[in-house]
Structures are given as structure tokens and as C-alpha cells.
Protein backbone atom coordinates (compact mmCIF):
# COMPACT_ATOMS: atom_id res chain seq x y z
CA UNK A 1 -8.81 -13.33 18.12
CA UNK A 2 -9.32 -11.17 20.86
CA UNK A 3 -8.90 -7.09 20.65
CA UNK A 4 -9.59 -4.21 22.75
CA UNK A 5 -10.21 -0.56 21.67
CA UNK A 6 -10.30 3.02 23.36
CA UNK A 7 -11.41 6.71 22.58
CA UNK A 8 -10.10 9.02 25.23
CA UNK A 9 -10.85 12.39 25.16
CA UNK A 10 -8.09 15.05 26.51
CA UNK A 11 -9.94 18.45 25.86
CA UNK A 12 -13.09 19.63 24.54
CA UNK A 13 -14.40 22.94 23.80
CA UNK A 14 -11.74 24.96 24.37
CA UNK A 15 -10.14 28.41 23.00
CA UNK A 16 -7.73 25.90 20.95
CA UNK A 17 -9.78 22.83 20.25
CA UNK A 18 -12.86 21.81 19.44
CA UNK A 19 -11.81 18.10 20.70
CA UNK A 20 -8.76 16.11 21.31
CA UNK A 21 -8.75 12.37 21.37
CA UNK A 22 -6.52 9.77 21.57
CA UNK A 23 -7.51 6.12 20.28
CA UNK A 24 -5.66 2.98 20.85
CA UNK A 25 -6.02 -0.69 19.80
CA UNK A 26 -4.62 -4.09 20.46
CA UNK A 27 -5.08 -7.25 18.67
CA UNK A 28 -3.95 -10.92 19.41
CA UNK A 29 -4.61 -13.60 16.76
CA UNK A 30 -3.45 -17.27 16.69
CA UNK A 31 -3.66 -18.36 13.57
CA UNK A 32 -3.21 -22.54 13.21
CA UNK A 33 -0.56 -22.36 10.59
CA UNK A 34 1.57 -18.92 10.78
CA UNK A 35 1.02 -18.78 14.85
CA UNK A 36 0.24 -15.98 17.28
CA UNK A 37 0.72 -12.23 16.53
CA UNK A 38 0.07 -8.99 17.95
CA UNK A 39 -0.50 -5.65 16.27
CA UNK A 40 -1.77 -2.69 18.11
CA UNK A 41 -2.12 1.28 16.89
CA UNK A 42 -2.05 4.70 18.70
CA UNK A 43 -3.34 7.84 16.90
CA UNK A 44 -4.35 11.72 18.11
CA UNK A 45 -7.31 13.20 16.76
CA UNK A 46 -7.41 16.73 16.89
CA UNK A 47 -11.00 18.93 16.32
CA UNK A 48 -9.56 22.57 16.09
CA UNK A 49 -12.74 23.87 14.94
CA UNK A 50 -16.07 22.80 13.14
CA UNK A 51 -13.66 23.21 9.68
CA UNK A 52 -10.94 21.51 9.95
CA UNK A 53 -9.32 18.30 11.78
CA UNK A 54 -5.97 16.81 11.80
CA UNK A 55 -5.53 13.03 12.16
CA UNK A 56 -2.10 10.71 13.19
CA UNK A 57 -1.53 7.07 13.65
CA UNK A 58 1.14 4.98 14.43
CA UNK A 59 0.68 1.06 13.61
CA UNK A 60 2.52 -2.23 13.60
CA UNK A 61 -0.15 -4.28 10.89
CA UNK A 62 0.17 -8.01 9.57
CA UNK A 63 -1.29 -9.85 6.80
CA UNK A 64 -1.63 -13.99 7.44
CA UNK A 65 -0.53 -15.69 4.08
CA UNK A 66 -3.43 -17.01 2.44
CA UNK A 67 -4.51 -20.66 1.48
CA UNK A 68 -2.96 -20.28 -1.98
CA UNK A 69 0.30 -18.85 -0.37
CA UNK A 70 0.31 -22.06 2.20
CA UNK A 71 -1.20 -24.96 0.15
CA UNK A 72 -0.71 -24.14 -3.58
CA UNK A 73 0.18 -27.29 -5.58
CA UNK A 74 3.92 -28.19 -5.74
CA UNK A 75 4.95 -28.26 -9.88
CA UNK A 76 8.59 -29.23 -11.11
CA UNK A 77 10.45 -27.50 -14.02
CA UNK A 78 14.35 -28.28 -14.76
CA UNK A 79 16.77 -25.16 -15.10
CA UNK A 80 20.37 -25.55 -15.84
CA UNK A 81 22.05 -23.70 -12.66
CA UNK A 82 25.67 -22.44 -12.55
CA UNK A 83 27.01 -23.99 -8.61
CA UNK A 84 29.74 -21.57 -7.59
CA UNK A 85 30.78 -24.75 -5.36
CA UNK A 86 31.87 -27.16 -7.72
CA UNK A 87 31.79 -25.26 -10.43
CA UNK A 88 29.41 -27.63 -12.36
CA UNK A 89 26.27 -27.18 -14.36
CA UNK A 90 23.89 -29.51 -13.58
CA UNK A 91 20.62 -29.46 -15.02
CA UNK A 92 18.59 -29.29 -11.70
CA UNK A 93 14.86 -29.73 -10.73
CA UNK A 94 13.31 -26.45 -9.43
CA UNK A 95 9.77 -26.61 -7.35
CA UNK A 96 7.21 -24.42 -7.46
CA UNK A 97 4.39 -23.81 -5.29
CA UNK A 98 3.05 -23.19 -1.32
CA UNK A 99 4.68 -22.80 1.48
CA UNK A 100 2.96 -24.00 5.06
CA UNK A 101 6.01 -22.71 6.74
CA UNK A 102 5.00 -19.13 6.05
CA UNK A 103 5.05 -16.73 8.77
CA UNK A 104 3.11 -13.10 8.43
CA UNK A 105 3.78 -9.92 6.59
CA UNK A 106 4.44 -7.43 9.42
CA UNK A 107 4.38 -3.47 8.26
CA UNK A 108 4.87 -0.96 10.56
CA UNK A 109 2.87 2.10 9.51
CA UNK A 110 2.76 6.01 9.83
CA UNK A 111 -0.46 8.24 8.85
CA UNK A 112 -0.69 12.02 8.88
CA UNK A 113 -3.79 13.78 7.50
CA UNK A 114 -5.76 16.82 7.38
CA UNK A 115 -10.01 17.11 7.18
CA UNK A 116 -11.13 20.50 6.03
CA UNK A 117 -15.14 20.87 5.67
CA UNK A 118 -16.00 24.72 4.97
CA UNK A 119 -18.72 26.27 6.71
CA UNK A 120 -18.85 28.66 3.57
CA UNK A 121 -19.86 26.20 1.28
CA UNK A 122 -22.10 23.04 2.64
CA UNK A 123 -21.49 19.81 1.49
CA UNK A 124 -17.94 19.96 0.46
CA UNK A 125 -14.98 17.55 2.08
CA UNK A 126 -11.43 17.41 1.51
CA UNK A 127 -8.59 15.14 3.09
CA UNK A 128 -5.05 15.01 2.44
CA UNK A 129 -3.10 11.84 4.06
CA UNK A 130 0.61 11.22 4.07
CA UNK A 131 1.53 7.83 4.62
CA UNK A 132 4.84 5.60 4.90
CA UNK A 133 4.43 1.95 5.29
CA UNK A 134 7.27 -0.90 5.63
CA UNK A 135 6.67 -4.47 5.48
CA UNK A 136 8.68 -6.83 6.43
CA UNK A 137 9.08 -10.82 5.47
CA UNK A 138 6.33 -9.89 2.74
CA UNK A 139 5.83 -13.13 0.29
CA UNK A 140 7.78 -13.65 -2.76
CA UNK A 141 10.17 -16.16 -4.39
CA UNK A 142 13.46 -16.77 -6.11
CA UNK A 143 14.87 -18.63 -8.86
CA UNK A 144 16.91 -21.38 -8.30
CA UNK A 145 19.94 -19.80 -9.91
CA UNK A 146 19.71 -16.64 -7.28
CA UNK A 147 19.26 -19.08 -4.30
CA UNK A 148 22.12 -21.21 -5.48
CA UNK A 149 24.32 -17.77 -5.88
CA UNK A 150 23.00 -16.35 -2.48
CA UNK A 151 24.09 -19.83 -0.62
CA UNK A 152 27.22 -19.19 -1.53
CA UNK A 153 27.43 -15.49 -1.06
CA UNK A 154 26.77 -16.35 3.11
CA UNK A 155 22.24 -16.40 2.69
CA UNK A 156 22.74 -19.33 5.02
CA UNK A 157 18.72 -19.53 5.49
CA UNK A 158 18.63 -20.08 1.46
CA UNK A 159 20.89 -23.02 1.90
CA UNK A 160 18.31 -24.89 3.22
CA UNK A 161 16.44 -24.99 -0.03
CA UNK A 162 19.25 -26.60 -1.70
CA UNK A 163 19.22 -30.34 -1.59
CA UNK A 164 22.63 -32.14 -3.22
CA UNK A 165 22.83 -35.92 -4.24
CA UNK A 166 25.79 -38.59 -3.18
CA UNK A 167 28.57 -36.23 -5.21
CA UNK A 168 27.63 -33.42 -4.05
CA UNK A 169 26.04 -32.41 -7.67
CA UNK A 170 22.71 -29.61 -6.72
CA UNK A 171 19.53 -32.28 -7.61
CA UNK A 172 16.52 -29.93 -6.38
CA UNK A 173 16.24 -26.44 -5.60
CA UNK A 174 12.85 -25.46 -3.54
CA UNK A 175 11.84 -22.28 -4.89
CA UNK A 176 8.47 -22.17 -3.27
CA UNK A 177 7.13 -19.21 -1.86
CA UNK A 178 9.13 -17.35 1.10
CA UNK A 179 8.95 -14.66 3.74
CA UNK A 180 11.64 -12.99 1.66
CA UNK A 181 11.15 -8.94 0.64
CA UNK A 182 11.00 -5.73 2.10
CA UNK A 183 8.16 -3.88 0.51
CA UNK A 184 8.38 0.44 1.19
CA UNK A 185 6.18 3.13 -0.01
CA UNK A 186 5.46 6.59 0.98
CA UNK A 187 3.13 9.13 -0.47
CA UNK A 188 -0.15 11.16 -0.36
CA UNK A 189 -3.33 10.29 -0.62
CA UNK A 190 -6.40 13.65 -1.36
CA UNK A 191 -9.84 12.71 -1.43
CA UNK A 192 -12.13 15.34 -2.41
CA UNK A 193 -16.24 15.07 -1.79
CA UNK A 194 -19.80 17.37 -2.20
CA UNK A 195 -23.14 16.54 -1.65
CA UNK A 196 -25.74 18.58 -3.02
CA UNK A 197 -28.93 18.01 -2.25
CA UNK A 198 -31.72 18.53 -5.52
CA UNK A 199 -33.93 20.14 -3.00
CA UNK A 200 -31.38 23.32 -3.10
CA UNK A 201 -31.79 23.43 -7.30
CA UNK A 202 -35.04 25.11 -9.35
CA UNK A 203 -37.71 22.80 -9.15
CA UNK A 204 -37.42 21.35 -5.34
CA UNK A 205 -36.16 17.55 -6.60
CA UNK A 206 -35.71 14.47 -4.16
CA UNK A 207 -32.54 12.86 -3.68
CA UNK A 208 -28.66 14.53 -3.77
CA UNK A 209 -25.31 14.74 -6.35
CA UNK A 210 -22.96 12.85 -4.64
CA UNK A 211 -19.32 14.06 -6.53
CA UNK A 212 -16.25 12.07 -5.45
CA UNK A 213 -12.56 13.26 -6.90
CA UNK A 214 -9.70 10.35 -5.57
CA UNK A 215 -6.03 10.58 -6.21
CA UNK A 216 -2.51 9.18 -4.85
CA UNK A 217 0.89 10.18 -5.29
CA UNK A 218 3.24 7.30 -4.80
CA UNK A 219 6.35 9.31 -3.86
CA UNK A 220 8.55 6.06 -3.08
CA UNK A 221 7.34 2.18 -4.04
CA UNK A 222 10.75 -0.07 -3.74
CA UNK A 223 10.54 -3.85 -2.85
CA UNK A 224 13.74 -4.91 -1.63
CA UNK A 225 15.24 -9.08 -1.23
CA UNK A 226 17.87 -8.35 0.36
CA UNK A 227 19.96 -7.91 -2.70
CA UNK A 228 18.48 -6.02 -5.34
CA UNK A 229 15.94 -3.29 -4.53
CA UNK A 230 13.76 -2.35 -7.00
């Protein structure tokens, strides 16, 4: 890997901001099995005052499959599979398992946020973050009667994990593990902290009250295979 990062700052102390940075990031990896990628972000912080801070970024993200993903034993199960080609019903070995042909989960992914810290009451933080997040070729699988179905339908790259014997009779169906949804969500995330130090209470005690309040609100979760989205 090899990655370079960057704070520059636009304004500070003004009559309209306290601060105003922009950060940027780029990252190339080369991994031995999925190959080289490149993800990068931008984002604007804005200081308007010793209160309150808004936040953006803008990011194109990846996640490497993992050994399981790549290496997992192969196992065999038999399912009877309807062929819309010959119209037969052949009882058909199905494999499960890894996939060293994997390629990365790429997302491409928006933030917007607010930071407010009151000066009228020390020791209190709150953030509220929007976010919307697509991924791309994340990691899933089929059954071997939806890749025999989508074959025929015109999913040429599922045809390739149909293998057929000397009559042309489906004998094994690879339904290992593909690059084959499209994962979206949007929502907000609000994050709400105080500190209070013991030292502030009757009786002048060491140490603080840390009080932490966390909650999301998933306004759109749908993973999509190209056929059904759920």
C-alpha cells in the first residue's frame, strides 16, 4: 500500500469562520489475489464558531474479500433444477464454497454532519451525520435454480457457472460465492456525549461521568442482484 493525505486550510479567524479546511486522501493497494485498487476521499471542514462545526465527505471505499470469501472449502449438495433449455429436470450437483476469482466491494460514499458543543453548558457534544453509501459487486451467491433461470433470461456471465455433460443434460452448477449485489443504504446517524468531571459535585471527587447516548435511523437498506431488490 502506499497513501498520501492533506489538511489545507482556506480561512481562519474570520467574521464567518472560525476555520475552513479541506482534507484529501489517496490510497493504492495491490492485493495478490483481487489486484490493484484505488480509493481516495475529499471532504470540507467548516469551524463557524467555537459551538458548532459542519463536516462533508465524498469517498469511493473498497473492502478486499477475505480468506473465507477466497479459500472456503468447496461442498456438493444435489438439487433437482428446472432447464428452460431442454426442458428437462435433471437432478444436478450444486457447489458450495470460495471463490479466488473475487474482485473487491467498491462503495462510493456521501457524509454530511453537524458538531454542536455549547459554551453554555461544558462537557456536552452532539453530532448528527447523514450518510448514503452504494456498493457495488458486494459478495453473495445464488442457487443453482436462479443461475440456471438467469442463463437463459440473457445473465451471460452466469452461464459460465453452468457446466452440461455429452447431451447437453445441466451436470454441475457452481454456486460459489460471487461479486454479485448492489448493497444501498441511507440514513442518520446522532451521537450524543457529556463529561462531567466529580471535581464539579459536593465533596471535590477524582475522576469524571462519561454519558454516551448512540442512535441510527436506517431510512433506506435494499440489496439488489440484479433481479430482485430487497
Amino acid at each position: 500500500e502506499a497513501y498520501a493525505e492533506s489538511v489545507i486550510p482556506l480561512l481562519a479567524n474570520t467574521a464567518w469562520a472560525k476555520a475552513l479546511d479541506v482534507n484529501l486522501a489517496v490510497r493504492g493497494t495491490d492485493y495478490s489475489t483481487s489486484g490493484s485498487e484505488t480509493t481516495w476521499k475529499a471532504g470540507l471542514t467548516w469551524q463557524i464558531n467555537d459551538s458548532l462545526r459542519l463536516r462533508g465527505t465524498r469517498s469511493r471505499d473498497i473492502r478486499a474479500p477475505n480468506i473465507g470469501e477466497l479459500f472456503a472449502q468447496t461442498s456438493t449438495a444435489f438439487r433437482t433444477v428446472t432447464d428452460p433449455v431442454t426442458g428437462q429436470q435433471p437432478n444436478t450437483r450444486m457447489l458450495r464454497g470460495g471463490n479466488p476469482d473475487l474482485q473487491s466491494e467498491r462503495a462510493d460514499t456521501i457524509t454530511a454532519g453537524i458538531v454542536y458543543e455549547p459554551g453554555w453548558l461544558r462537557g456536552l457534544r452532539a453530532s448528527v451525520d447523514y450518510y448514503d453509501i452504494q456498493i457495488d459487486g458486494a459478495v453473495g451467491t445464488l442457487e443453482a435454480q436462479d443461475i440456471v433461470t438467469r442463463c437463459a433470461n440473457g445473465a451471460a456471465q452466469l452461464c459460465a457457472l453452468i457446466q452440461r455433460d455429452a447431451a447437453n443434460t445441466i451436470a454441475t452448477v457452481q454456486a460459489t460465492l460471487i461479486n454479485l449485489n448492489t448493497l444501498k443504504t441511507r440514513g442518520v446517524d446522532v451521537e450524543i456525549g457529556y463529561r462531567l468531571p466529580l471535581a464539579d459535585l459536593p465533596g471535590d471527587l477524582p475522576g469524571d461521568i462519561d454519558l454516551r447516548v448512540l442512535g441510527t435511523y436506517v431510512d433506506t437498506l435494499i440489496t439488489d442482484d440484479g433481479i430482485n431488490a430487497i
